[in-house]
Protein backbone atom coordinates (compact mmCIF):
# COMPACT_ATOMS: atom_id res chain seq x y z
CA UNK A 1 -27.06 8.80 14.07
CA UNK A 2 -24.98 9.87 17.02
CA UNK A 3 -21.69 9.71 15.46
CA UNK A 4 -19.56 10.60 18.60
CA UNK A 5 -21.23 7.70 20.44
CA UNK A 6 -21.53 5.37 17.37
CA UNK A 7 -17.58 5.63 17.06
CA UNK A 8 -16.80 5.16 20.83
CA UNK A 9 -18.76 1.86 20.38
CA UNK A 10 -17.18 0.50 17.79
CA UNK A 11 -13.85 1.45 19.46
CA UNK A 12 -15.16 -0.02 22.68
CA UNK A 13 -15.88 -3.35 21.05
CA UNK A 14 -12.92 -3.27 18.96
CA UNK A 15 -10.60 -2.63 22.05
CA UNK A 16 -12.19 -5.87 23.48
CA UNK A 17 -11.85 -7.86 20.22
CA UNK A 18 -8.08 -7.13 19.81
CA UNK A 19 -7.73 -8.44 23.31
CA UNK A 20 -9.01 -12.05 22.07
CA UNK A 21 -6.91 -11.74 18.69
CA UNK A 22 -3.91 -11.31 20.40
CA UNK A 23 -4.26 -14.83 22.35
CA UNK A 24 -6.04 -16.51 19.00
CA UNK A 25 -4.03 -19.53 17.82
CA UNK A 26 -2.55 -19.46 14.21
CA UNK A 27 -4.64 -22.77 13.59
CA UNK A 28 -7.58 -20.28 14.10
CA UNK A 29 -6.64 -17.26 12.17
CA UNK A 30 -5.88 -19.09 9.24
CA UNK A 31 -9.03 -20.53 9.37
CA UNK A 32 -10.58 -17.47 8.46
CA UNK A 33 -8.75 -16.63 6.55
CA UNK A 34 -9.39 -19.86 4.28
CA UNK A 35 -13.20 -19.56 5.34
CA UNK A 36 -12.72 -15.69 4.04
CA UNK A 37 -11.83 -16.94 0.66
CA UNK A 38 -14.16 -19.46 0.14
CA UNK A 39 -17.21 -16.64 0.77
CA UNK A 40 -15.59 -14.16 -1.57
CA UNK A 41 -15.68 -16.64 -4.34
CA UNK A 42 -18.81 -18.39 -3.01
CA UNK A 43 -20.87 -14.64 -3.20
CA UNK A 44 -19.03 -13.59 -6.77
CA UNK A 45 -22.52 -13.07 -8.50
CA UNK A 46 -23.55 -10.69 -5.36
CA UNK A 47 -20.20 -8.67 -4.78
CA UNK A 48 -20.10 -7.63 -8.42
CA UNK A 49 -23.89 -6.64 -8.43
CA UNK A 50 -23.22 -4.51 -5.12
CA UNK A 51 -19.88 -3.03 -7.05
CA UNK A 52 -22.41 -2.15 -10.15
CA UNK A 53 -24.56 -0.15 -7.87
CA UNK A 54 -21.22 1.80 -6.63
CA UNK A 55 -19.66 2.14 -10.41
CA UNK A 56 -23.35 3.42 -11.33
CA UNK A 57 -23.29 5.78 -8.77
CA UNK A 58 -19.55 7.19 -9.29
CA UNK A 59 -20.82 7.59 -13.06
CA UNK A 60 -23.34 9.46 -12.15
CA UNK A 61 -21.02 11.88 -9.74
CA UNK A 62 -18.82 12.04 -13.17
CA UNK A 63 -15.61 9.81 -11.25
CA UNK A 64 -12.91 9.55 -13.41
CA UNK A 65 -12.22 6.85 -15.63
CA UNK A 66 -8.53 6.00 -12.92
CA UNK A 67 -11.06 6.45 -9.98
CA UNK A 68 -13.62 3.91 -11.41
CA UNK A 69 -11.11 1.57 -12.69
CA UNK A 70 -9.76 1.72 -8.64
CA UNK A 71 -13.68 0.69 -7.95
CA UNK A 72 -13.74 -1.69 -9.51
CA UNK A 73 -14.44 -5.15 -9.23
CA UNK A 74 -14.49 -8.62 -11.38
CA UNK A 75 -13.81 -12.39 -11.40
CA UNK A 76 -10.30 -12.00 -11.80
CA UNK A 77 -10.19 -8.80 -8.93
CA UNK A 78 -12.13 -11.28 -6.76
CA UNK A 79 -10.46 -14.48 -7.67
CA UNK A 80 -7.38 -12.11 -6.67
CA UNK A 81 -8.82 -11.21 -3.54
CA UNK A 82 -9.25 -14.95 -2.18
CA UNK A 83 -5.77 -15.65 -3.56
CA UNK A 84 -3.93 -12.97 -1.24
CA UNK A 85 -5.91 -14.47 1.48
CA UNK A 86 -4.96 -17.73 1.14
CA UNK A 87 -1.23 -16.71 0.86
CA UNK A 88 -1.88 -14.29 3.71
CA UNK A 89 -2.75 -17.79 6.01
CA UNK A 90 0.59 -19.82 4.71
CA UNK A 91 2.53 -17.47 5.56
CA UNK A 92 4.42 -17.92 8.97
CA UNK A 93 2.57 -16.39 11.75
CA UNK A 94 5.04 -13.38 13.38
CA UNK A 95 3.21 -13.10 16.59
CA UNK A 96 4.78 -14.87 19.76
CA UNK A 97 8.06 -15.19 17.88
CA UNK A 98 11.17 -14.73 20.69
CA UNK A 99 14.26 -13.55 18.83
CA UNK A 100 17.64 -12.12 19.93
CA UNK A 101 17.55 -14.10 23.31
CA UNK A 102 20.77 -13.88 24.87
CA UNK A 103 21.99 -14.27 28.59
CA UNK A 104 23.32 -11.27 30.70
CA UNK A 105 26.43 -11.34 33.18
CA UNK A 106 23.08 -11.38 35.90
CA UNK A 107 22.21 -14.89 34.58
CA UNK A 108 18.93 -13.51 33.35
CA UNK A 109 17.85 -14.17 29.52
CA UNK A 110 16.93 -10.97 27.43
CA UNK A 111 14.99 -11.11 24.08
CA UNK A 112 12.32 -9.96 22.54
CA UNK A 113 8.59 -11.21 21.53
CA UNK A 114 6.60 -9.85 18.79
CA UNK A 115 3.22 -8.90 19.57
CA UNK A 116 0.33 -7.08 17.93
CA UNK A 117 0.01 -3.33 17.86
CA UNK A 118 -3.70 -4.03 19.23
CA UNK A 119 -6.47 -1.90 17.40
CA UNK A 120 -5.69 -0.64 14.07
CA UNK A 121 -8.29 2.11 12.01
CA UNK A 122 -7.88 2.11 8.04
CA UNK A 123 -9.15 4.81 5.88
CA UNK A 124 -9.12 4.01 2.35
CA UNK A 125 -10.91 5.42 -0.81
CA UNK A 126 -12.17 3.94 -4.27
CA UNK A 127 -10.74 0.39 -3.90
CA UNK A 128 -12.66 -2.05 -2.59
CA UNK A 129 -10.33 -4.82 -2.36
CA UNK A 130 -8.56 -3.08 0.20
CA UNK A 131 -11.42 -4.15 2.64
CA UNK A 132 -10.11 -7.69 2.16
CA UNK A 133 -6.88 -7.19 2.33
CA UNK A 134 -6.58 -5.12 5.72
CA UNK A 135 -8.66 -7.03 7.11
CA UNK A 136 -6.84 -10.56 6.59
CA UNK A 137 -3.56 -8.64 7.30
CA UNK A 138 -4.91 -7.68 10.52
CA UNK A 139 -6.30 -10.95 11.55
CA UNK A 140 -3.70 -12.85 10.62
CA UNK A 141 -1.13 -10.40 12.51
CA UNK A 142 -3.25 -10.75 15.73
CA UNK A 143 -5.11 -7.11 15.60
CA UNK A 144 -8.20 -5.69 16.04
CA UNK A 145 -9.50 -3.19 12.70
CA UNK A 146 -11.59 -0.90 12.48
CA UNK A 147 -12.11 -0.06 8.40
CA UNK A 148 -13.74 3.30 6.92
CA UNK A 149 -13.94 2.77 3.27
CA UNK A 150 -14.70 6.11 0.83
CA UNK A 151 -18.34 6.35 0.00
CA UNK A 152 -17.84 5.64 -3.55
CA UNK A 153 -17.54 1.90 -2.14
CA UNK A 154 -20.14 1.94 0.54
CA UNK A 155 -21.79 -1.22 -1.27
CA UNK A 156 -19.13 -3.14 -1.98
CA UNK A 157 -17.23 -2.82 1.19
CA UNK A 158 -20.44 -4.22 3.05
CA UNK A 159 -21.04 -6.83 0.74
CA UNK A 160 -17.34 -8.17 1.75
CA UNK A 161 -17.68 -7.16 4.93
CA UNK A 162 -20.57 -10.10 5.07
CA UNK A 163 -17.98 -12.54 3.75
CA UNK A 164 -15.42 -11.40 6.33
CA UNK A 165 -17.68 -11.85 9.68
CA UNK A 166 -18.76 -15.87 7.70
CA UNK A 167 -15.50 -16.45 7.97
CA UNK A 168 -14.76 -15.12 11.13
CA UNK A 169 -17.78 -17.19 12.45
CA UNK A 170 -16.67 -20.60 11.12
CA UNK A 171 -13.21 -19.74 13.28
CA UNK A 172 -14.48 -19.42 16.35
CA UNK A 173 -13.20 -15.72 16.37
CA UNK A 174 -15.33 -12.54 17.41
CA UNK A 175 -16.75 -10.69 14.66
CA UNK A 176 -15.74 -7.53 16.48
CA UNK A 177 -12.16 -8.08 15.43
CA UNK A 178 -13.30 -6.60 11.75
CA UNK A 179 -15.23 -4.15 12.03
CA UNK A 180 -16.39 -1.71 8.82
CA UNK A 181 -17.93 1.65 9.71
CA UNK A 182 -21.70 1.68 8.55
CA UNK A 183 -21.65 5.46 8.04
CA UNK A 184 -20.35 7.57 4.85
CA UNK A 185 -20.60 10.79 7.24
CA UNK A 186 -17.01 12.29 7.25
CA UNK A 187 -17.54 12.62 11.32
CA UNK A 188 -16.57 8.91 11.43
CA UNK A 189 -13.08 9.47 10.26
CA UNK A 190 -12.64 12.74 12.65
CA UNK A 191 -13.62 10.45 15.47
CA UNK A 192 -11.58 7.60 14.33
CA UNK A 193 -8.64 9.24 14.50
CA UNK A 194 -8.94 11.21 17.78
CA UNK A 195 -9.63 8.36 19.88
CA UNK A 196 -6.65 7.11 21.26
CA UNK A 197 -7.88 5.12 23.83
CA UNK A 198 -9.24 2.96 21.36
CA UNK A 199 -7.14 2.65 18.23
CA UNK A 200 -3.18 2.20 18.06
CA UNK A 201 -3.04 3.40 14.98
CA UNK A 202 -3.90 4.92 11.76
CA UNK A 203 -3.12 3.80 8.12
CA UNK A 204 -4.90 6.14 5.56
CA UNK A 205 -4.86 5.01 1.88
CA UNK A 206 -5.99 7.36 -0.71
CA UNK A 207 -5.88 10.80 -2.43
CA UNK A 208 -3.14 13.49 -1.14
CA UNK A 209 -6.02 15.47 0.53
CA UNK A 210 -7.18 12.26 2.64
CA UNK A 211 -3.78 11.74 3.70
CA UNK A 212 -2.79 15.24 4.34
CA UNK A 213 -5.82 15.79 6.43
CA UNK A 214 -5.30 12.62 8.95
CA UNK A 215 -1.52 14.06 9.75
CA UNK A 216 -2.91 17.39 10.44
CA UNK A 217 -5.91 16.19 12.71
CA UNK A 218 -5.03 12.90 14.20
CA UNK A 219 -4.39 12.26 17.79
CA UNK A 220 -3.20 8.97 17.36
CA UNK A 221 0.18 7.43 15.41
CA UNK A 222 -0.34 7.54 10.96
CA UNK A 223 1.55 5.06 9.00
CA UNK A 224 1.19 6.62 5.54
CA UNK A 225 3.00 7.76 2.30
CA UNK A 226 1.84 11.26 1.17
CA UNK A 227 1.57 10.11 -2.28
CA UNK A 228 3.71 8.33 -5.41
CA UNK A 229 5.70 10.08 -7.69
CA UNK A 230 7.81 7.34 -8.73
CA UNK A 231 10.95 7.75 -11.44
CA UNK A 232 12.57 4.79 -13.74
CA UNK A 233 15.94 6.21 -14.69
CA UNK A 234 17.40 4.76 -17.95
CA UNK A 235 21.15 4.63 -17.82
CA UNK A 236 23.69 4.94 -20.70
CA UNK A 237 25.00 0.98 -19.93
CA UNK A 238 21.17 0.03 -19.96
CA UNK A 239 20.54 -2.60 -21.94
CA UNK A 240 17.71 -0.89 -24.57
CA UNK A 241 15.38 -4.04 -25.32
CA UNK A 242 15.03 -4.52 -21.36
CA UNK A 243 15.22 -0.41 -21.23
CA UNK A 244 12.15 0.34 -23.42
CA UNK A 245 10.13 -2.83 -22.08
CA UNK A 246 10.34 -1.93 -18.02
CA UNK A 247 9.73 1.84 -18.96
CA UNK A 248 6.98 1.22 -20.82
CA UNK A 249 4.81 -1.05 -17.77
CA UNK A 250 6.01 1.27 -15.45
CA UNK A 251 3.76 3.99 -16.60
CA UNK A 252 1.06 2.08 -19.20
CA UNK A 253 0.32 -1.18 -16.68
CA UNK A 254 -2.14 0.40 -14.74
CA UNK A 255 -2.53 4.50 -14.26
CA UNK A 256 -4.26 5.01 -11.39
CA UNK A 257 -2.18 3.11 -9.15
CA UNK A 258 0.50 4.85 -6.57
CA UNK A 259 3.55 3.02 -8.04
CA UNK A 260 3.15 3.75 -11.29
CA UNK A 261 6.25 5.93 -13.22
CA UNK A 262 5.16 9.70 -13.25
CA UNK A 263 8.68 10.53 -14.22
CA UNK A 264 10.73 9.31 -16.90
CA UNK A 265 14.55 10.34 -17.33
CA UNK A 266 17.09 9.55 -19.91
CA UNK A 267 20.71 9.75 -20.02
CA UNK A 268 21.44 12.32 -22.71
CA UNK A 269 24.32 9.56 -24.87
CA UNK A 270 21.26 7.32 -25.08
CA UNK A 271 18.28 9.45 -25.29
CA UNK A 272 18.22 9.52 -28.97
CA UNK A 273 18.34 5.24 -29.38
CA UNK A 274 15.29 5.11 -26.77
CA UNK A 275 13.28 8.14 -26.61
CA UNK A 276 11.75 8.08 -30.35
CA UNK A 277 10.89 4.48 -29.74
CA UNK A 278 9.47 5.28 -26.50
CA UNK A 279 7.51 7.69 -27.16
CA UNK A 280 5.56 6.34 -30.03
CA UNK A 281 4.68 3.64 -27.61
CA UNK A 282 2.93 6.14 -25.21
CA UNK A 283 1.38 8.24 -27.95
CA UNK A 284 -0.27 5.28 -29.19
CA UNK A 285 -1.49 4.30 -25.79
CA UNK A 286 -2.92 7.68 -25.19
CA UNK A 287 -0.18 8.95 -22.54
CA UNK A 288 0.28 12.63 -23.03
CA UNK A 289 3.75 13.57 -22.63
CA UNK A 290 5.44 16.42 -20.57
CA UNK A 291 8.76 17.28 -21.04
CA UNK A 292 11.89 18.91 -21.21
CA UNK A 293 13.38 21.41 -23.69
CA UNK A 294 15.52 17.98 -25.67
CA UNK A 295 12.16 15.77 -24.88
CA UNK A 296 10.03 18.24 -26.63
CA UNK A 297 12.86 18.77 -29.58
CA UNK A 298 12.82 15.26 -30.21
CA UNK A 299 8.78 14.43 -29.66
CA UNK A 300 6.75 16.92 -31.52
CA UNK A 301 3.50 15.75 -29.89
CA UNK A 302 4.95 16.64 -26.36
CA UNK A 303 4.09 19.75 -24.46
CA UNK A 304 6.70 21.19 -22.08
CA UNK A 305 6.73 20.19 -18.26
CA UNK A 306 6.61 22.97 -15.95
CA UNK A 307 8.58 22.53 -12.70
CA UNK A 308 4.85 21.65 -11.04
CA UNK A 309 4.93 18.76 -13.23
CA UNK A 310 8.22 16.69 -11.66
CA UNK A 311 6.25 16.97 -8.42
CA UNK A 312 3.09 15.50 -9.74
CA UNK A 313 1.29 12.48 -9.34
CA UNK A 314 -1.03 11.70 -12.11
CA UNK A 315 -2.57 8.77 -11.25
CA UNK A 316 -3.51 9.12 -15.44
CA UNK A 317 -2.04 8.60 -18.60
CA UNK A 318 0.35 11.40 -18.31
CA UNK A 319 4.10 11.11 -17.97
CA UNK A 320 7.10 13.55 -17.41
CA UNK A 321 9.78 12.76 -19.43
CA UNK A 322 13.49 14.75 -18.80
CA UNK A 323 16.81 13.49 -20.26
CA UNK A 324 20.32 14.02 -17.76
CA UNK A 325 23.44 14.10 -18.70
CA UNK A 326 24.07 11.22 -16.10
CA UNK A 327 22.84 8.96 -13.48
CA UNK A 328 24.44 11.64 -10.87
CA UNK A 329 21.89 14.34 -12.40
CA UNK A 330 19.02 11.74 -12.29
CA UNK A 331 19.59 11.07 -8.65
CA UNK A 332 19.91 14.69 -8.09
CA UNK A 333 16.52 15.16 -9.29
CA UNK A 334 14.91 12.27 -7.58
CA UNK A 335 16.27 13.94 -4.28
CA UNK A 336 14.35 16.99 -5.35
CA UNK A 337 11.09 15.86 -6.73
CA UNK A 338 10.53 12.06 -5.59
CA UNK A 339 8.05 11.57 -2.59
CA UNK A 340 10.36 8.59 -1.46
CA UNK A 341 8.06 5.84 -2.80
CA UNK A 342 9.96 4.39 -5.68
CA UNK A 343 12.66 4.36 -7.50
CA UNK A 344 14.11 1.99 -10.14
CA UNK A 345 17.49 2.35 -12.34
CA UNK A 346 17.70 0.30 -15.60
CA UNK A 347 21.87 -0.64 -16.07
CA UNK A 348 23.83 -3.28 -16.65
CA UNK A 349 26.70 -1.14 -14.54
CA UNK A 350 26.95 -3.52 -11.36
CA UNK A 351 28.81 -0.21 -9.69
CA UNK A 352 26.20 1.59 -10.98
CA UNK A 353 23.34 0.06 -9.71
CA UNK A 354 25.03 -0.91 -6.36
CA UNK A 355 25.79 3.17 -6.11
CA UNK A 356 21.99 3.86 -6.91
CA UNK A 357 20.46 1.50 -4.51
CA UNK A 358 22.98 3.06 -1.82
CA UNK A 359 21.87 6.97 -2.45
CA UNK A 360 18.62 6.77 -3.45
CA UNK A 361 16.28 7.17 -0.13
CA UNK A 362 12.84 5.77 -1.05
CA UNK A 363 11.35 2.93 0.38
CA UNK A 364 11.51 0.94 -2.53
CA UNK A 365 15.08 0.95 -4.76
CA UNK A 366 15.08 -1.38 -8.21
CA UNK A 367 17.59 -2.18 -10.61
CA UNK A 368 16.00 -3.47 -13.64
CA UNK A 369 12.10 -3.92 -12.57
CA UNK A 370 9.45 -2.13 -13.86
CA UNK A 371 8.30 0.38 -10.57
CA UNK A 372 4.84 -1.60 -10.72
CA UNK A 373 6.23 -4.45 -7.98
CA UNK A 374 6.37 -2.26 -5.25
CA UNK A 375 3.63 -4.14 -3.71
CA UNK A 376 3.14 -6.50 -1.27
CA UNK A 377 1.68 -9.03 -2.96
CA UNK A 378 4.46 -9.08 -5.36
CA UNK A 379 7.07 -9.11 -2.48
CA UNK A 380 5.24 -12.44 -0.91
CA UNK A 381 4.20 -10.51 1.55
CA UNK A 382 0.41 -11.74 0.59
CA UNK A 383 -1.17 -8.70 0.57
CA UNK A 384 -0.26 -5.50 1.95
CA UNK A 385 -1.82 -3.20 4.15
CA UNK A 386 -0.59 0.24 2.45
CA UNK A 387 2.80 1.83 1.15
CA UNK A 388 4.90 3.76 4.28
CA UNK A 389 7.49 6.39 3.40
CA UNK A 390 8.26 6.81 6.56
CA UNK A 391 11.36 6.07 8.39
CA UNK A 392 10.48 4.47 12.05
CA UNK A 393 8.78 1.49 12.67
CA UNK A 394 7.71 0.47 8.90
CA UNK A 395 8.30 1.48 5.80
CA UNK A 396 7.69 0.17 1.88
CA UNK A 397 4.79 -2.01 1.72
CA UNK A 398 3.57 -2.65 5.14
CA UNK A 399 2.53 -6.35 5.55
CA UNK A 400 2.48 -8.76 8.85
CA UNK A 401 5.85 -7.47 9.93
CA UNK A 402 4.71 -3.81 9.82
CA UNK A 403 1.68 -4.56 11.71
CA UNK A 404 3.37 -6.23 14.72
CA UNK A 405 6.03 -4.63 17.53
CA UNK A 406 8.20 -5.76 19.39
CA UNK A 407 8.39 -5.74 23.94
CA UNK A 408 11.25 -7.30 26.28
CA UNK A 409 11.08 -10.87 27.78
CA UNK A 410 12.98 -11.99 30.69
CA UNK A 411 13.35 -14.95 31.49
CA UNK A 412 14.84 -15.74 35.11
CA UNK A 413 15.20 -18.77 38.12
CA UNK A 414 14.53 -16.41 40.72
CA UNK A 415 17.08 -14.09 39.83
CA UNK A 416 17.23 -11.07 42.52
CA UNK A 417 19.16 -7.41 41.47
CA UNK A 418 22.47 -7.10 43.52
């Protein structure tokens, strides 16, 4: 295969699809998205067979038990699918929306319109469902995609790539607007991402490497977040029973995910009502515990942290623990070691909490909630497209919103410049 000219292609016919997205009627796009749905439930018994071939295959390349569990898929994963569609299509559609339309001394009327960002290239790893979820996110937003899963998925991906182009043909709507890139060569994603005159822009979601190679190389706008090392900070008004419960999902819930906790800390009056508790929970789960020099005093079967440790992201049942003599110290370190994904403080200190949400600068602050909701589907958002840390344009969990802009109107009665 000709990579270069397989990629120019699919941009070509992508450029053209986004064209008819951006004029589709909501009526249309939801009717995808519903049609979407129904396929993804309706071919069940076939997407899990295809996903067996892939989790056979990552066993076989010795995958990790995180990375496999990120592969893969069931009834409920599936059923879960559908259901972010279906949300996806009640939600209200942004595009066309006019807002802050006001008249000027001229007699002209100023606002703005959102509108698509056009052509939009995904590179993802391990999780299949992600090829569902982009894609409705796109569609529904009015964009063109163009989606390069990891070739640990290659089976699965097409399999619900089928479902996506049935429902795309029961709307009416070209089957160009989703495309998903046949090829596992890594070319594919060097070309994606230098080919401006084709894509708008470029969400990768996956391991630190992916991401940290499509900033250096790409020739066309990333939204991204580097990766997730996310911190639940226990305060000394926290109420313990809530305290123990939210620390303990934020890091046992799932492991491989990008908002689970990698970093526990503890205000030293507290430490010693919570952390023995605590940490018999994780031991019996199987975390392994890293900590500090009072962690490791008080937990026998933890091993000390080293400073690489508060800047790690496990994605595995491994957790930094550090107790701080107060919630100024625990914000201290979050402006050292967090990657500005999430945060959450557990208090019943109103001034507190109110002071926490104001300094800490992640995309994501919490007050009593375990770190595992910083997700789109769990902010209504339906589904989301990825996490951004960044600060322009998007950031947090990038749904509809994040996948639309915003250009002038003027509205005039033959108004002339004087």
């Amino acid at each position: 295969m000709d990579i270069k000219q397989y990629m120019r292609e699919t941009g070509e016919r992508a450029r053209a699809a986004s064209r008819s997205m951006a004029r589709a009627d909501s009526n249309a796009k939801n009717a995808a998205l519903y049609a979407i749905a129904e396929a993804l439930i309706a071919d069940k018994v076939a997407l899990i067979e295809e996903n067996a071939r892939d989790l056979s295959a990552g066993r076989e390349r010795g995958l990790d038990d995180a990375l496999l569990d990120r592969l893969a898929l069931n009834d409920e994963r599936i059923d879960g699918m559908a259901e972010g569609l279906r949300q996806i299509a009640a939600l209200p559609d942004p595009v066309g929306e006019i807002t802050d339309l006001n008249y000027r001394p001229s007699g002209i009327q100023v606002g703005k319109m959102r509108v698509p960002l056009g052509v939009i290239g995904i590179i993802y790893e391990s999780r299949p469902n992600v090829t569902a979820d982009a894609a409705a996110l796109c569609l529904k937003s009015g964009n063109a995609t163009i989606l390069r899963g990891g070739s640990e998925a290659a089976h699965s991906n097409q399999a619900i790539a089928k479902c996506i182009h049935q429902g795309l043909e029961v709307a009416g709507l070209p089957a160009d607007a989703v495309q998903v890139i046949e090829t596992t060569d890594r070319a594919a994603v060097g070309e994606l991402i230098t080919m401006p005159a084709y894509v708008d822009v470029i969400v990768p979601r996956g391991g630190k490497g992916l991401i940290e190679r499509i900033m250096g190389e790409a020739r066309v706008p990333v939204i991204k977040h580097l990766h997730g090392v996310c911190h639940v900070y226990i305060d000394d008004d926290a109420d313990l029973e809530k305290a123990i419960q939210v620390a303990y999902n934020a890091k046992t819930h799932r492991y491989g995910v990008c908002n689970a906790m990698e970093t526990l800390l503890i205000s030293e009056s507290i430490v010693e009502e919570v952390l023995p508790e605590l940490a018999a929970m994780y031991i019996e789960k199987g975390v392994e515990l890293r900590g500090c020099e009072t962690t490791c005093r008080m937990v026998h079967d933890a091993r000390p942290a080293t400073e690489e440790d508060w800047d790690e992201e496990y994605l595995a049942p491994i957790l930094s623990i550090r107790v701080v003599k107060d919630m100024a110290e625990a914000i201290e370190h979050m402006h050292a070691h967090s990657s500005g994904h999430t945060e959450s403080i557990i208090t019943e200190n109103i001034t507190r909490a109110r002071q926490f949400m104001t300094e800490v600068d992640s995309s994501s602050v919490m007050v009593n909630a375990s770190t595992r909701f910083a997700d789109g589907f769990e902010y209504g958002l339906g589904a989301e497209i990825g996490i951004s840390t960044d600060k322009i344009h998007a950031r947090g969990p990038v749904g509809l919103e994040g996948l639309t802009s915003q250009k002038y109107v003027v509205f005039g009665d033959g108004h002339i410049r004087n």
